[in-house]
Protein backbone atom coordinates (compact mmCIF):
# COMPACT_ATOMS: atom_id res chain seq x y z
CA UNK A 1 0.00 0.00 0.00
CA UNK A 2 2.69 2.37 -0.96
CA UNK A 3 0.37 4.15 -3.25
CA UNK A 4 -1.77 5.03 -0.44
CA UNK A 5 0.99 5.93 2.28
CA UNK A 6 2.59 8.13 -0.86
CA UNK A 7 -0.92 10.44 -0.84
CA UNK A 8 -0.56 10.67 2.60
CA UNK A 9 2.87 12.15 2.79
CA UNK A 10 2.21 14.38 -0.59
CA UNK A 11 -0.72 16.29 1.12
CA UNK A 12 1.23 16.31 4.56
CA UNK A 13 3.88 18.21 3.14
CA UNK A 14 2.26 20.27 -0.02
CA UNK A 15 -2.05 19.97 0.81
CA UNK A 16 -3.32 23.96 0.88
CA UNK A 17 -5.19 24.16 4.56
CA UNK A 18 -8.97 24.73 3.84
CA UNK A 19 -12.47 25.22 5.54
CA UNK A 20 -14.57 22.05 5.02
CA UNK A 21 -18.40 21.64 5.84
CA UNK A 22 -17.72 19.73 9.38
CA UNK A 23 -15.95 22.67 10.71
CA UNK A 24 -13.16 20.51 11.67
CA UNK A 25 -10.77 22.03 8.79
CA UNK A 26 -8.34 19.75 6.49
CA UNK A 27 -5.22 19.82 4.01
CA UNK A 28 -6.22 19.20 1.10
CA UNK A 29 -5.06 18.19 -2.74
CA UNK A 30 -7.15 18.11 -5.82
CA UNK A 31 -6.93 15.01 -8.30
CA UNK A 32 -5.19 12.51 -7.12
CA UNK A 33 -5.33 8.75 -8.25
CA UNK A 34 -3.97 5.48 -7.30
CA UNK A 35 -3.80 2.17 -9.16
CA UNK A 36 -3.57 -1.74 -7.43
CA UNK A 37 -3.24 -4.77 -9.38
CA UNK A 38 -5.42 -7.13 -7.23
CA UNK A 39 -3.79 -9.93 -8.56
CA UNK A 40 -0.92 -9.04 -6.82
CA UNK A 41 -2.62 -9.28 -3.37
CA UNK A 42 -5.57 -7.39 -1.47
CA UNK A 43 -5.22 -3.65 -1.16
CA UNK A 44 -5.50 -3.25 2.85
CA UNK A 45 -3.60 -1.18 4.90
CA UNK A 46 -0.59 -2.85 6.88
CA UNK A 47 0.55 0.22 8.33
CA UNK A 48 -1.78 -0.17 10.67
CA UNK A 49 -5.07 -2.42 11.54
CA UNK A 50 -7.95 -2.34 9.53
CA UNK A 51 -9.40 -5.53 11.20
CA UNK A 52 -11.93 -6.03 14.08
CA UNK A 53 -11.18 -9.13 16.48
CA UNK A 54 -7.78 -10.08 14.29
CA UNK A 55 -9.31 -12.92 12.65
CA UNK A 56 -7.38 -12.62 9.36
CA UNK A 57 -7.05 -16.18 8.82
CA UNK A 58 -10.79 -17.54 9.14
CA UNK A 59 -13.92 -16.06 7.48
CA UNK A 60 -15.28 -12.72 9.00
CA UNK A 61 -12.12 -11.22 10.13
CA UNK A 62 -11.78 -8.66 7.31
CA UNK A 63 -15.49 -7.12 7.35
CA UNK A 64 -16.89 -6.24 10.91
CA UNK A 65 -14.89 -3.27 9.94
CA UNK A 66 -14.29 -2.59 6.67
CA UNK A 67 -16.25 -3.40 3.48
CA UNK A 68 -18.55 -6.53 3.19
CA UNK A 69 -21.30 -5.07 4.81
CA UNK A 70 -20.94 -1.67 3.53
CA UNK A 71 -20.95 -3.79 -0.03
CA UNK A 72 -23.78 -5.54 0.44
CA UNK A 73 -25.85 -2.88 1.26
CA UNK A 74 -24.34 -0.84 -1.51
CA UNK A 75 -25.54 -3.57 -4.10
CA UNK A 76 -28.98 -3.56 -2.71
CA UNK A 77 -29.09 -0.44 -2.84
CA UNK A 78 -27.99 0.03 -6.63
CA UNK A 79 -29.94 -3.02 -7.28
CA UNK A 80 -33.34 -0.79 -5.99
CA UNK A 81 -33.84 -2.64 -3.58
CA UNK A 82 -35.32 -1.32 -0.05
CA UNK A 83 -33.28 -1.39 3.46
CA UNK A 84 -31.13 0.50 5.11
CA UNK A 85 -26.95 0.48 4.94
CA UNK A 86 -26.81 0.39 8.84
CA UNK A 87 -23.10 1.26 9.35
CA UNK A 88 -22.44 2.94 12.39
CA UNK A 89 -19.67 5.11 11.05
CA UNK A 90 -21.70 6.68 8.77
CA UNK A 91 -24.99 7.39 10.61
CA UNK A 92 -24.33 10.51 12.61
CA UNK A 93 -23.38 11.87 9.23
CA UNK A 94 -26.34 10.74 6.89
CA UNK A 95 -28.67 12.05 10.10
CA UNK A 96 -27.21 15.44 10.46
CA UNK A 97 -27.50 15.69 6.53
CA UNK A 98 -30.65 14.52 5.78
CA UNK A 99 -30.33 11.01 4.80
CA UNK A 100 -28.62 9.87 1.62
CA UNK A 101 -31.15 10.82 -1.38
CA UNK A 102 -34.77 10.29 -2.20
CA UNK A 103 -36.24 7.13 -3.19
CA UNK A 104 -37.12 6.89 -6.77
CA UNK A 105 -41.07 6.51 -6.74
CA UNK A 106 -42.60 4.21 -9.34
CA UNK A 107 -39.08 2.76 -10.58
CA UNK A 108 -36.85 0.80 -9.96
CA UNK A 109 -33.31 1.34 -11.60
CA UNK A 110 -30.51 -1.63 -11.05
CA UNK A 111 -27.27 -0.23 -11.51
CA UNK A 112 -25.78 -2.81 -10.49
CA UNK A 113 -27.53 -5.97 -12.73
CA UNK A 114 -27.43 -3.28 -15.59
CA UNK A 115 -23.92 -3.53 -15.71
CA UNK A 116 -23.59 -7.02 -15.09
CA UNK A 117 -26.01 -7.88 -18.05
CA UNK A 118 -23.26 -6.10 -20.16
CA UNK A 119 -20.63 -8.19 -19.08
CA UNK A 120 -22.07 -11.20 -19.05
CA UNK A 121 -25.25 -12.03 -20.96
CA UNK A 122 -24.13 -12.73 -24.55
CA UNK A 123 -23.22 -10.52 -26.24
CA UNK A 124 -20.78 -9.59 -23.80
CA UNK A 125 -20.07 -5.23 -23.79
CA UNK A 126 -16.85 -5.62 -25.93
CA UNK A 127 -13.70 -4.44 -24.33
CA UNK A 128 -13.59 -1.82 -25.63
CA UNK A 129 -16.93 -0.19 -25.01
CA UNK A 130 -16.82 2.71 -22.22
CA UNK A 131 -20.54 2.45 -20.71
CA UNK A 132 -20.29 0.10 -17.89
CA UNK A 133 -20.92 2.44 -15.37
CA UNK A 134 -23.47 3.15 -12.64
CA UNK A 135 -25.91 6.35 -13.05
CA UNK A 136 -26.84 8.98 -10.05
CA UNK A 137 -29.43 10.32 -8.97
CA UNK A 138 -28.08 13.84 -7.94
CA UNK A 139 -30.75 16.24 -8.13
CA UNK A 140 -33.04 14.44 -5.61
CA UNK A 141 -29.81 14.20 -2.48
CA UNK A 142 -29.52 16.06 0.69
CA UNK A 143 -25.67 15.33 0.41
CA UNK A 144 -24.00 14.33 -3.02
CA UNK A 145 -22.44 10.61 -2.79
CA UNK A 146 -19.04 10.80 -2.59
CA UNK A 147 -18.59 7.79 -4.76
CA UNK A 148 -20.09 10.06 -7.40
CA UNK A 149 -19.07 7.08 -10.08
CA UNK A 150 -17.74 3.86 -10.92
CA UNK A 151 -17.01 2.13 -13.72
CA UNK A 152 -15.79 -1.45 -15.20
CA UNK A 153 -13.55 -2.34 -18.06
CA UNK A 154 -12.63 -5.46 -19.07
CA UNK A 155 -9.54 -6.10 -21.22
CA UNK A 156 -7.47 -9.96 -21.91
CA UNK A 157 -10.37 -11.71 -19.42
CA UNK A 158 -9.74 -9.24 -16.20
CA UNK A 159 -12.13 -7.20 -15.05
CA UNK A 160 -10.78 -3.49 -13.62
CA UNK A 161 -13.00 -0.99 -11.87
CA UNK A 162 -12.22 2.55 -11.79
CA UNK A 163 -14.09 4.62 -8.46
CA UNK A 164 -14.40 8.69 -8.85
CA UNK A 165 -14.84 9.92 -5.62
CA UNK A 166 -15.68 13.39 -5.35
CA UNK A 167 -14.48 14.08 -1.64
CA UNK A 168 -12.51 11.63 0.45
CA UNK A 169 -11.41 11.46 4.36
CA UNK A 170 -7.68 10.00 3.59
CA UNK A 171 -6.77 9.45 6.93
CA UNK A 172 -10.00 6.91 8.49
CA UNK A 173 -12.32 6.56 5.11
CA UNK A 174 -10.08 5.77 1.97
CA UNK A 175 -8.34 2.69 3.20
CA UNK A 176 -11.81 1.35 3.69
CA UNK A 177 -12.97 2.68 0.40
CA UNK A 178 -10.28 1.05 -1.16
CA UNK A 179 -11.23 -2.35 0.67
CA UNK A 180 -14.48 -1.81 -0.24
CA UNK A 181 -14.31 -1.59 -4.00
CA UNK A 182 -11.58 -4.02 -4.33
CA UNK A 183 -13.94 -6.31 -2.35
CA UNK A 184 -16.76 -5.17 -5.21
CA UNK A 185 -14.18 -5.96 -8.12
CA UNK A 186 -13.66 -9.73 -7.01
CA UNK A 187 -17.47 -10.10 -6.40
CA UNK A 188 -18.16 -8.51 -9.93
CA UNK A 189 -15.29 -10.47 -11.56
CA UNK A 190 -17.04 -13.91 -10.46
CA UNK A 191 -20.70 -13.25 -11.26
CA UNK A 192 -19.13 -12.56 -14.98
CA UNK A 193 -17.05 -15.14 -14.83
CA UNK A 194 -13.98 -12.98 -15.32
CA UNK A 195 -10.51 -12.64 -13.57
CA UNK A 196 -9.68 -9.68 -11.38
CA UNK A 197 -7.78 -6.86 -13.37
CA UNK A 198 -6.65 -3.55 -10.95
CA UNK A 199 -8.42 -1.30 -9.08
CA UNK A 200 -8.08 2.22 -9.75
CA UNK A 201 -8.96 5.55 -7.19
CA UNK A 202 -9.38 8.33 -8.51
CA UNK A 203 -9.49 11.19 -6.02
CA UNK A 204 -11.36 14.76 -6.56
CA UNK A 205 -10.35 16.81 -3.41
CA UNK A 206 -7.98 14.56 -1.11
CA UNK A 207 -8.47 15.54 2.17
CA UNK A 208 -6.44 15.11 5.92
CA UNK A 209 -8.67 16.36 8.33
CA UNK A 210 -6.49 19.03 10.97
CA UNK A 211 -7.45 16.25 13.93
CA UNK A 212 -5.84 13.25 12.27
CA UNK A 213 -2.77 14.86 11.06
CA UNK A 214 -0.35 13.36 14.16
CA UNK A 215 -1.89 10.47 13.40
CA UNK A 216 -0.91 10.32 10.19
CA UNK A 217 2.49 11.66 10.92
CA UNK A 218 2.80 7.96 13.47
CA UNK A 219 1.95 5.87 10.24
CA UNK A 220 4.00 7.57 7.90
CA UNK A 221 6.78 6.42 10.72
CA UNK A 222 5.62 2.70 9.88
CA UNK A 223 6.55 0.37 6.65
CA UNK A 224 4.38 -1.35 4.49
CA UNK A 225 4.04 -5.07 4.94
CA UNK A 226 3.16 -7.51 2.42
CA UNK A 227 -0.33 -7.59 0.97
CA UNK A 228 -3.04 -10.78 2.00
CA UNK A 229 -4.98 -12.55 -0.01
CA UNK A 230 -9.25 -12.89 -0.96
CA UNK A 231 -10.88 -15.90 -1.33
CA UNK A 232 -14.39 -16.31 -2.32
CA UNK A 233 -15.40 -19.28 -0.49
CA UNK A 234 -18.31 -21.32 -2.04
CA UNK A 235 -19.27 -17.99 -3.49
CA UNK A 236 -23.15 -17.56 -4.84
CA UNK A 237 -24.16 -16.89 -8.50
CA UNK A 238 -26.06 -13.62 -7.34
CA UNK A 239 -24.12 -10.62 -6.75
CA UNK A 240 -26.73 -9.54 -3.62
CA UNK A 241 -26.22 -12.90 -2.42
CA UNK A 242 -23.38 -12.27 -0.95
CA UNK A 243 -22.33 -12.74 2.67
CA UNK A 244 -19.50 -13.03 5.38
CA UNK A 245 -19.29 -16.51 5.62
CA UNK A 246 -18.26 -16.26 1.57
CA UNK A 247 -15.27 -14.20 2.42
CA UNK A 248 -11.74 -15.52 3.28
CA UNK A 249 -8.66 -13.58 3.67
CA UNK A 250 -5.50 -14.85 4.16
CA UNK A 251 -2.01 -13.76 5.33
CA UNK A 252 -2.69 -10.33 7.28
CA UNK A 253 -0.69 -8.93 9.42
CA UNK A 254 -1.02 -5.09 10.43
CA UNK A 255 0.86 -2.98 12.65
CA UNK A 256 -1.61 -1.78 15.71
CA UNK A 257 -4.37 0.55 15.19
CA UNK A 258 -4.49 4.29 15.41
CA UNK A 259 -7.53 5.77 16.53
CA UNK A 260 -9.31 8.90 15.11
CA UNK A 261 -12.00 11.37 15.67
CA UNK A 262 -14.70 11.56 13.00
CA UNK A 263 -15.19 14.62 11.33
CA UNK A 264 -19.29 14.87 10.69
């Protein structure tokens, strides 16, 4: 996770210091991006702990904190259907801003299955056709997404997903966000029956908030480990199927946490 601790540092040393909405203030960079090659290994933080209960080696260990449940209810929720993303780190923040959009009355729009039609239902999207990407909904949100677009790309049998974020917290939400959609990449990659290709983060403005930056400074004192490995484990053949028990990640070892405030 060089390419992560190498944003870090950059807006450490040369992010301008700016007003934000939380009142909290930040450094911040704009337009950034990173690239991992998740055959190469899965892009979590070893610079410090991004694991609940350290149970790296059996199912669950990876997602009480970061992405499988913030996943699934992401593809429910692009898939239209109803419930609730009940993730405690964002929930102070969706109340004090109104909740995360409007449902769309009379229609249902899966983002999610649109895109997977493409790639899989013959004929597949060729490789070289730049549409598999997920709509918004802008217009109708208290607070625009910050994953304001994703989109898929498949090239020699590996699937790659590129994430535009509009705004991102570098210091407690990117790692997570890169977890998250490396996480969605391998599920993608097996309901189309494809290999994984990279992931690649592409950053609008890059912000440290004021409150994190000593921590920051204490992992930037810490060296990257190597990367574990995912394992879908008896994995299903729908993509909102998915659950813990089909996760497996092997080989993690972190240095210790470092504990933040959350900017809301």
């Amino acid at each position: 996770m060089r390419q992560y601790l190498d944003l870090l540092e950059y807006v450490l040393e040369k992010g301008s210091e700016r007003g934000d909405r939380t009142g909290t203030g930040t450094k911040s960079v704009f337009g950034w991006q990173m690239r991992f090659d998740l055959q190469q290994g899965f892009p979590v933080l070893t610079t410090k702990s991004c694991i609940c209960a350290r149970l790296s080696m059996n199912y669950y260990g990876l997602f009480r904190a970061i992405p499988i449940s913030a996943i699934c209810g992401i593809t429910r929720c692009l898939s239209g259907m109803n419930g609730q993303m009940k993730m405690a780190i964002w929930a102070r923040s969706m109340a004090s801003n109104g909740g995360a959009g409007k449902p769309q009355e009379g229609r249902v729009i899966d983002q999610l299955m649109d895109v997977v039609k493409g790639l899989s239902a013959p004929p597949r999207i060729a490789p070289a056709d730049r549409f598999c990407l997920n709509p918004s909904d802008i217009p109708n949100m208290a607070l625009p997404p910050c994953h304001c677009l994703f989109q898929f790309y498949v090239s020699d049998g590996k699937l790659s997903c590129q994430l535009y974020q509009r705004s991102a917290d570098i210091f407690l939400g990117v790692p997570f966000n890169i977890a998250s959609y490396a996480l969605l990449t391998h599920m993608m990659a097996h309901i189309t029956g494809l290999q994984v290709g990279d992931f690649v983060h592409s950053l609008g403005d890059a912000h440290l908030y004021l409150n994190h930056v000593e921590q920051a400074r204490l992992q930037l004192q810490r060296s990257p480990g190597p990367l574990p490995q995912l394992e879908l484990i008896n994995p299903p053949d729908e993509l909102t199927d998915f659950r813990f028990e089909h996760i497996k990640l092997s080989g993690y070892e972190a240095a210790p946490s470092i504990a933040a405030p959350i900017a809301v």
